[in-house]
Protein backbone atom coordinates (compact mmCIF):
# COMPACT_ATOMS: atom_id res chain seq x y z
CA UNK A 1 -6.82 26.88 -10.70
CA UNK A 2 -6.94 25.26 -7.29
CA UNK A 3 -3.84 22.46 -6.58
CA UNK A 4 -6.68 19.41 -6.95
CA UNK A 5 -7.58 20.73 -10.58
CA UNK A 6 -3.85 21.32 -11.33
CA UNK A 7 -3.20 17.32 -10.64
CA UNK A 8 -6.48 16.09 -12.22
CA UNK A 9 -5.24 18.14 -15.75
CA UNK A 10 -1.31 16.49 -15.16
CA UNK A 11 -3.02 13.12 -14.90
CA UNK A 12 -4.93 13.71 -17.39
CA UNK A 13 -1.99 15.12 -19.87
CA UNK A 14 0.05 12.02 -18.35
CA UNK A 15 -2.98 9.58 -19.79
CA UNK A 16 -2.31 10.87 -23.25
CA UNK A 17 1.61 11.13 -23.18
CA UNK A 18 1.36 7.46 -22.28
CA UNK A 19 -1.18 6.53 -25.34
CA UNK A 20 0.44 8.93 -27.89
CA UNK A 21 3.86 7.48 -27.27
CA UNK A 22 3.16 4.21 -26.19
CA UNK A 23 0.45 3.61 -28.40
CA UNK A 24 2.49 3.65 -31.16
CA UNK A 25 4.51 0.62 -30.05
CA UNK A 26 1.76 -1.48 -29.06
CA UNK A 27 1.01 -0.82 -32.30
CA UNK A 28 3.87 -2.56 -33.85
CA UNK A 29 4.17 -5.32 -31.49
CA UNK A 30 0.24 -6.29 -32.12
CA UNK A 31 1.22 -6.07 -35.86
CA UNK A 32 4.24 -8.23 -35.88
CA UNK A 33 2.07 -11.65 -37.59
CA UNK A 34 1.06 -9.21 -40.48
CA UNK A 35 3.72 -6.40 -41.74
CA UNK A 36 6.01 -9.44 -40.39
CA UNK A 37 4.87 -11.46 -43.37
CA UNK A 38 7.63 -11.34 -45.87
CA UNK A 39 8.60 -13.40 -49.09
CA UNK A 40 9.98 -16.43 -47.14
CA UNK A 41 11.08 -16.88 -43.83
CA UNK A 42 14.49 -14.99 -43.82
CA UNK A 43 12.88 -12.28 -45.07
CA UNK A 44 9.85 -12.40 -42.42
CA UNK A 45 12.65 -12.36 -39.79
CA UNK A 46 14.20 -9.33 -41.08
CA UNK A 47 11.02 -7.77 -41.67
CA UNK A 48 10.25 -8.33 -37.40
CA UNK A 49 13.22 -7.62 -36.72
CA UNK A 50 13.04 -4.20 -38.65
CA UNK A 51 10.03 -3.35 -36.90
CA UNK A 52 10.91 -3.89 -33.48
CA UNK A 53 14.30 -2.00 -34.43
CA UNK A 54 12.11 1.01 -34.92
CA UNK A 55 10.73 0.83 -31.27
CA UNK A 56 14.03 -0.53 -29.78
CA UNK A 57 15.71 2.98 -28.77
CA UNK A 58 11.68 3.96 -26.94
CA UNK A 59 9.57 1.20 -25.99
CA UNK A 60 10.62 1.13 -22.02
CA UNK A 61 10.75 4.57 -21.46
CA UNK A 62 7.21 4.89 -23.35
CA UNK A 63 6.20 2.90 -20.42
CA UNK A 64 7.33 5.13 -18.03
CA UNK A 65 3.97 7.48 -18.48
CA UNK A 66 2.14 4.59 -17.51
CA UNK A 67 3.69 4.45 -13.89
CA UNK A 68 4.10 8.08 -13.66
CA UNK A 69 0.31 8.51 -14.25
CA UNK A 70 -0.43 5.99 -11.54
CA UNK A 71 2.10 7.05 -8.97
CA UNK A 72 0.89 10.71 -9.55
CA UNK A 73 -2.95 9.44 -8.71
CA UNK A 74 -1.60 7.28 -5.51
CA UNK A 75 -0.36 10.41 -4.03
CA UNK A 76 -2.54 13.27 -5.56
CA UNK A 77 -5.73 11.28 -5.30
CA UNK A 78 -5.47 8.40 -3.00
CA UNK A 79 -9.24 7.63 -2.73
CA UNK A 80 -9.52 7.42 -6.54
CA UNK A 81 -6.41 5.05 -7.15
CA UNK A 82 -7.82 2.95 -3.84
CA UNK A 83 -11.40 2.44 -5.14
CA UNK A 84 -9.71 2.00 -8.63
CA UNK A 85 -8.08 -0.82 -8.04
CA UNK A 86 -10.57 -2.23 -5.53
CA UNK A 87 -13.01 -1.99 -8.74
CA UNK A 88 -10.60 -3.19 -11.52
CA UNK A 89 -8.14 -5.28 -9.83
CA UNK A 90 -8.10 -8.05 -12.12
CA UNK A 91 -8.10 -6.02 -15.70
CA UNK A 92 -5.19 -4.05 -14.35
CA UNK A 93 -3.81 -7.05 -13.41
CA UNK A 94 -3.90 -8.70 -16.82
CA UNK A 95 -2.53 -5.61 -17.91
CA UNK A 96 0.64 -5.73 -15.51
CA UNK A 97 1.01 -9.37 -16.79
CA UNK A 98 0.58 -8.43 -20.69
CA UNK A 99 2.82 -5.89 -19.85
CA UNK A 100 5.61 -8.48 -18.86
CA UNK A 101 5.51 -11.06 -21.29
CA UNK A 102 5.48 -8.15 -24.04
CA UNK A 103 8.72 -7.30 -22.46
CA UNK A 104 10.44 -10.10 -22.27
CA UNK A 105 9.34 -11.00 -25.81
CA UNK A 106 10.73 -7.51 -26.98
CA UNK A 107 14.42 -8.30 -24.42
CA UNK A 108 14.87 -12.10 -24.51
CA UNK A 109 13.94 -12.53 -28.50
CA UNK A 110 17.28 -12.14 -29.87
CA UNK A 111 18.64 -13.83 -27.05
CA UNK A 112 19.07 -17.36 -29.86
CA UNK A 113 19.53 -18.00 -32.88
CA UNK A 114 16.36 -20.09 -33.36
CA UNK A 115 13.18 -19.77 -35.72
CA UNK A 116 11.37 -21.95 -32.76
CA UNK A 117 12.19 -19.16 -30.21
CA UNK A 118 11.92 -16.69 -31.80
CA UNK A 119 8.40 -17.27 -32.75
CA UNK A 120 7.38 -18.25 -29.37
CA UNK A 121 8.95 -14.55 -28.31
CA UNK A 122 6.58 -13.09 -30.89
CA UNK A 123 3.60 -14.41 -29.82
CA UNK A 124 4.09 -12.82 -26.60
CA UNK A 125 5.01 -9.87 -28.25
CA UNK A 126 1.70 -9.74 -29.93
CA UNK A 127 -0.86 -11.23 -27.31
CA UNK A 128 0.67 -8.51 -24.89
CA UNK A 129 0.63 -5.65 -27.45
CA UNK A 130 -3.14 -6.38 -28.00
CA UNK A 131 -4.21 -7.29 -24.23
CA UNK A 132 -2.74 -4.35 -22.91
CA UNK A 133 -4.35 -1.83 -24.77
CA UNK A 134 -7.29 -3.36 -24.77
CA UNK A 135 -8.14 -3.96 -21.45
CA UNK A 136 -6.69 -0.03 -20.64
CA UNK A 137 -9.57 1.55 -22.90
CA UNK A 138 -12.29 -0.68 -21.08
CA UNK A 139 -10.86 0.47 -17.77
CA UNK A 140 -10.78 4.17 -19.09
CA UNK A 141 -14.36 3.66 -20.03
CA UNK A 142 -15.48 2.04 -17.20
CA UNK A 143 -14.40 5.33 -15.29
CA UNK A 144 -16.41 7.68 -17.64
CA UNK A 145 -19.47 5.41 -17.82
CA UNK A 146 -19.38 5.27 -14.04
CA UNK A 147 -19.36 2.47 -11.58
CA UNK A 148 -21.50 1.16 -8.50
CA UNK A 149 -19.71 2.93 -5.90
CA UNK A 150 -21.67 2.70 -2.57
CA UNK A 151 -22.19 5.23 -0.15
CA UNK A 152 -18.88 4.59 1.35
CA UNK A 153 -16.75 4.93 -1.88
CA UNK A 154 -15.81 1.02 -2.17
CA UNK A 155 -16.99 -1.03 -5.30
CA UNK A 156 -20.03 -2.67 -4.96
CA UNK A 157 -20.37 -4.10 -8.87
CA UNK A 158 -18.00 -7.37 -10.20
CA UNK A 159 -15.57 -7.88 -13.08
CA UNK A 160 -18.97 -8.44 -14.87
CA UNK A 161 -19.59 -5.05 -14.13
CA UNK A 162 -16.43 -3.79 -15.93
CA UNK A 163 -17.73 -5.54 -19.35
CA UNK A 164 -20.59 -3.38 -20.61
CA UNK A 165 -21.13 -2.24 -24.27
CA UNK A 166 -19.86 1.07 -23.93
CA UNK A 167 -16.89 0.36 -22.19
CA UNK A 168 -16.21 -3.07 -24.74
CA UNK A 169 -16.68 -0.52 -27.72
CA UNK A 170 -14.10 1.65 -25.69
CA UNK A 171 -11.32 -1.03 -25.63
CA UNK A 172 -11.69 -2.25 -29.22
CA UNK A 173 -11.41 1.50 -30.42
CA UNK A 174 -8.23 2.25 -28.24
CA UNK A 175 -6.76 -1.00 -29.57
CA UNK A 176 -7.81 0.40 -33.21
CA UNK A 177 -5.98 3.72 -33.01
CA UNK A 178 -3.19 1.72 -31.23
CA UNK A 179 -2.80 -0.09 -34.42
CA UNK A 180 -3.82 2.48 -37.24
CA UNK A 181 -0.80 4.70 -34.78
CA UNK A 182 1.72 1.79 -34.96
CA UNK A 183 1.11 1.27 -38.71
CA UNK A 184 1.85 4.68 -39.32
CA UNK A 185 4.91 5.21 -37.29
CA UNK A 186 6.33 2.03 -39.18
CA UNK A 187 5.42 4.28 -42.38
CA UNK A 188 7.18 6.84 -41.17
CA UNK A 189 10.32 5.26 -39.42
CA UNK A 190 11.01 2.22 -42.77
CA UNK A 191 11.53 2.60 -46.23
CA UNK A 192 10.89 -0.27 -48.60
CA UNK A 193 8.75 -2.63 -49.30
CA UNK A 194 7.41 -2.80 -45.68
CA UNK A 195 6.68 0.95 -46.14
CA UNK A 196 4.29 0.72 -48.49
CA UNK A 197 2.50 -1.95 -46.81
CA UNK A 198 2.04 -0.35 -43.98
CA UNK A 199 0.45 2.92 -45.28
CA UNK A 200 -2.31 0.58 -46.89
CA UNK A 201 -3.15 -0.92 -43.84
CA UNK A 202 -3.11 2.34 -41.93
CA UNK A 203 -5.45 3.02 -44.09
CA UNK A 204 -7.62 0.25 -43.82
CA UNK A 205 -7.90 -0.20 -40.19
CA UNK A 206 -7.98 4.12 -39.69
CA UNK A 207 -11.28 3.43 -41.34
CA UNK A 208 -12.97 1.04 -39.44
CA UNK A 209 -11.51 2.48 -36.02
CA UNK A 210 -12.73 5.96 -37.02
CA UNK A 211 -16.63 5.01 -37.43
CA UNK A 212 -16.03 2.65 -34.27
CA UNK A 213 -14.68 6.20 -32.52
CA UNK A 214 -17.35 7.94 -33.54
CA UNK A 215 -20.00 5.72 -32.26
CA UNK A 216 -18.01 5.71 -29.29
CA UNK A 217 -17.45 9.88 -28.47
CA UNK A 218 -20.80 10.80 -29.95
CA UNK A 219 -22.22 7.88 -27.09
CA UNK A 220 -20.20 9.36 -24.38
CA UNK A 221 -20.94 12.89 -25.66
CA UNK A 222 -25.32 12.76 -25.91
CA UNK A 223 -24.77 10.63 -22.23
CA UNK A 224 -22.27 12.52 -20.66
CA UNK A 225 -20.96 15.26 -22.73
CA UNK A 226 -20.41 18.94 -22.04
CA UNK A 227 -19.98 21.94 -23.99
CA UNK A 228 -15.81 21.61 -24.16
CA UNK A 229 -15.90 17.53 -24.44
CA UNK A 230 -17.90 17.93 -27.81
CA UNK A 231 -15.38 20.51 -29.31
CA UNK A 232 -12.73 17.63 -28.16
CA UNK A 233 -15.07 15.36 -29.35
CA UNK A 234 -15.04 16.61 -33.10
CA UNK A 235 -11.28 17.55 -33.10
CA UNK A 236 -10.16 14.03 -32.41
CA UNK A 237 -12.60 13.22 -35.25
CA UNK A 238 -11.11 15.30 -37.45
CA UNK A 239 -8.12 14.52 -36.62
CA UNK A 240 -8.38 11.09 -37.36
CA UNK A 241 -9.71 11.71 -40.58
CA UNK A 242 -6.83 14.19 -41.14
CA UNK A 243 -4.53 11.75 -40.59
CA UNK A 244 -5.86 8.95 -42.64
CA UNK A 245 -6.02 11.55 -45.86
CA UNK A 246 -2.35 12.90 -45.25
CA UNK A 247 -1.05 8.76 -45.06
CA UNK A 248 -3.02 8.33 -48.71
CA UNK A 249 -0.69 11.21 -49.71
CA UNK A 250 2.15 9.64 -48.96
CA UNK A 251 2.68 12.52 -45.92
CA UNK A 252 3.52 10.34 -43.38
CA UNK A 253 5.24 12.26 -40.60
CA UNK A 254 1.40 14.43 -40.40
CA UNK A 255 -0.38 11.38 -40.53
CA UNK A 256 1.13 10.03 -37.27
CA UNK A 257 0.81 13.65 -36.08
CA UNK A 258 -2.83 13.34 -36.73
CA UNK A 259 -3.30 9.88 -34.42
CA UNK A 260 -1.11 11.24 -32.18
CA UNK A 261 -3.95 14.29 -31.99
CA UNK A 262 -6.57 12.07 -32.31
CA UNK A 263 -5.04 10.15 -29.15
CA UNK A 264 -4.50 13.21 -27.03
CA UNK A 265 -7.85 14.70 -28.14
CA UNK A 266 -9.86 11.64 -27.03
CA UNK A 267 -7.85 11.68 -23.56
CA UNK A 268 -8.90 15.44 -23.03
CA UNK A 269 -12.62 14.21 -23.93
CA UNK A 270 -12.33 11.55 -21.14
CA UNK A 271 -11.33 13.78 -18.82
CA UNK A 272 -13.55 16.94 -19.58
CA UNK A 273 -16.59 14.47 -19.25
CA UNK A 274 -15.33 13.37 -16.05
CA UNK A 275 -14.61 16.75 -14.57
CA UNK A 276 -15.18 17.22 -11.46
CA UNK A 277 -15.84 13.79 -10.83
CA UNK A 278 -13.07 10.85 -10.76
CA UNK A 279 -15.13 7.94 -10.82
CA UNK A 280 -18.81 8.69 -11.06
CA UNK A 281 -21.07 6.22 -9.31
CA UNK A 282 -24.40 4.66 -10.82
CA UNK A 283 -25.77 3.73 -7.53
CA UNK A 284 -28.81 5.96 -6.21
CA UNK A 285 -27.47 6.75 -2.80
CA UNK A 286 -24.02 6.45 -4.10
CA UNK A 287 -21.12 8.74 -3.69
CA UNK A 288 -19.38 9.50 -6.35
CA UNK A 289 -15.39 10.35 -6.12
CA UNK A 290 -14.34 13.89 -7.50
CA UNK A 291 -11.39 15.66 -6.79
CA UNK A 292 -12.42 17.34 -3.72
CA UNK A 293 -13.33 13.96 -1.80
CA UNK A 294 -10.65 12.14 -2.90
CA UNK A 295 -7.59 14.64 -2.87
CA UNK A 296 -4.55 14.44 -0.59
CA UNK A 297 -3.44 17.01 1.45
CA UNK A 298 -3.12 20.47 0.82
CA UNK A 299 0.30 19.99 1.94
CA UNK A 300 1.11 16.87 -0.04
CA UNK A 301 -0.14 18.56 -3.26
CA UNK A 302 1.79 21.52 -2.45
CA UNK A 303 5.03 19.09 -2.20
CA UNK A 304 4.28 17.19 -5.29
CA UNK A 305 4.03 20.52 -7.44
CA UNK A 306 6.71 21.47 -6.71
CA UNK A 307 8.87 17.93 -7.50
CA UNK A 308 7.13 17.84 -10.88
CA UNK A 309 7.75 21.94 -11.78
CA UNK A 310 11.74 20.44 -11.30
CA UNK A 311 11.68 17.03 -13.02
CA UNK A 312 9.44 17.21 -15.93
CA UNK A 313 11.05 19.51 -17.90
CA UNK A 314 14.16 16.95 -17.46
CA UNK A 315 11.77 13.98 -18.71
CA UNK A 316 10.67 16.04 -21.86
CA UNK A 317 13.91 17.14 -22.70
CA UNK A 318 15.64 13.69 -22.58
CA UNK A 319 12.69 11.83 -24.33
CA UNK A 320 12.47 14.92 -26.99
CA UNK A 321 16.46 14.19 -27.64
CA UNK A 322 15.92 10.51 -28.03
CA UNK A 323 13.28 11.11 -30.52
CA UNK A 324 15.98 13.46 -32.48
CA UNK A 325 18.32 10.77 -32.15
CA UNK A 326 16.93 8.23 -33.72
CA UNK A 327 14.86 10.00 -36.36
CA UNK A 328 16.35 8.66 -39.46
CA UNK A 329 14.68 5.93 -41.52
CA UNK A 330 16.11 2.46 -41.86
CA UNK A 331 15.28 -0.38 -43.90
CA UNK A 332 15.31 -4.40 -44.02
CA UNK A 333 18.89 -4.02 -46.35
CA UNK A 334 20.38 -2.47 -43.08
CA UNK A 335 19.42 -5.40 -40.64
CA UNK A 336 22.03 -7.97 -40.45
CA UNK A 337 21.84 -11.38 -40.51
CA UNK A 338 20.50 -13.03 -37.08
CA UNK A 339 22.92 -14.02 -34.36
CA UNK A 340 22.46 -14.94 -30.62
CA UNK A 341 22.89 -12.67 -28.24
CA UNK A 342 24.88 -13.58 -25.39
């Protein structure tokens, strides 16, 4: 395995680290309005309040794959990240902003004691936990569909460009696992009321997102596919299916580990269809990116191999040991009553 095949996999297992982990929050933030729902409105606040408890300990360092699998393609593929954002500057942007107010809903929520803020704080919460993921499975996509790319390897399409069928199917089914993974971690993390409810929506919107994904792989796959993207292909449809028949059996902990497969499965399909390329071009005359044309340095990709054979065992220990920590199950009895936080 040559260095520029070694980076394209890390980026690649970076990608799905970043949707199995963080996809499970966006998850819960984007379903705040409906497992939030409770009997009155005390009990809907302790009901949000449980939920976002769940992601509390996770959430920020989740979001950490996200920057590590763009800082990795600045330096291990400059050409791709350059043309990248050149071509999607204003999704990515949205992102970045979705991003922020999710944050500061999630950190500035508790801040009063106020139903009016608090509310206000949620919405942001939400929009941001849908946007986000949304707008990241069109941009994923976009770079598996292909793009204009001229002879020179700069954009030559619009942000018209970016919405095509494929890539709009692509976004509503990442934002359908993000919430069929969310519901299920809730399941898994609550006990309760709230519990319950959220296994029978897992199950209800596993369903629709898993004949959505298969519309979207098997388009991808009779388009683009290869030998090793369809036997991706059918495990993250099996997996998904897995998944939704362990939550109907009450098995929670191997349904999430079933969306969680189905996440990184769909990732590896991405990427297998891709390979060699990085961003395919649709232009006759065109030149597409791969990861010859658009590699750093030998030296540079020596240098970087090196940093990440040191730190990422660090990273997987400590987010392994926060997972352990804060594995036990809690419940809407166990959150106290609402004060501000000064």
């Amino acid at each position: 395995m040559t260095l520029n095949e070694f980076w394209f996999l890390i980026i690649g297992v970076l990608w799905a680290g970043f949707l199995v982990l963080e996809g499970f929050d966006f998850g819960v933030g984007a379903l705040l309005p409906t497992l939030g729902k409770g009997r009155d409105a005390s009990d809907s606040d302790k009901r949000r309040r449980l939920m976002l408890t769940t992601i509390g300990p996770h959430w920020d360092g989740n979001e950490v794959w996200l920057l590590t699998a763009g800082g990795a393609t600045f330096a291990a593929f400059p050409h791709w990240y350059a043309t990248m954002f050149s071509a999607m500057y204003l999704p990515l942007l949205l992102v970045l902003v979705a991003l922020i107010v999710r944050a500061m809903g999630l950190e500035y929520r508790g801040k009063r004691n106020d139903d009016a803020w608090r509310r206000n704080w949620d919405l942001c919460i939400t929009v941001g936990s849908i946007v986000a993921p949304l707008l990241i499975g069109v941009a994923l996509t976009n770079l598996v569909r292909g793009l204009p790319i001229d002879a020179d390897m700069e954009f030559a399409g619009n942000f018209f460009t970016l919405l095509n069928p494929m890539s709009l199917l692509g976004g509503i089914v990442v934002l359908g696992l993000c919430l069929t993974h969310g519901a299920l971690f809730i399941a898994l993390k609550t006990d309760g009321e709230i519990r319950g409810d959220a296994r029978a929506l897992a199950t209800k919107v596993g369903l629709l997102t898993a004949g959505l994904a298969v519309v979207l792989l098997l388009w991808v796959g009779f388009t683009k596919g290869t030998m090793w993207s369809w036997i991706t292909t059918v495990l993250a449809a099996v997996a998904l299916l897995a998944a939704i028949s362990m939550n109907t059996k009450d098995r929670e902990g191997w349904a999430f580990l079933g969306t969680a497969v189905t996440f990184a499965t769909a990732v590896a399909t991405y990427f297998l269809v891709l390979f060699p390329n990085v961003m395919p071009s649709t232009l006759d005359g065109g030149t597409s990116l791969t990861i010859e044309n658009a590699a750093s340095s030998p030296l540079t990709l020596k240098i970087m191999t090196w940093a990440a054979v040191v730190f990422t065992p660090i990273a997987l220990i400590y987010t392994a040991w926060s997972y352990w920590a804060f594995r036990k199950r809690i419940s809407t009895h166990q959150i106290p009553k609402a004060v501000a936080v000064h």
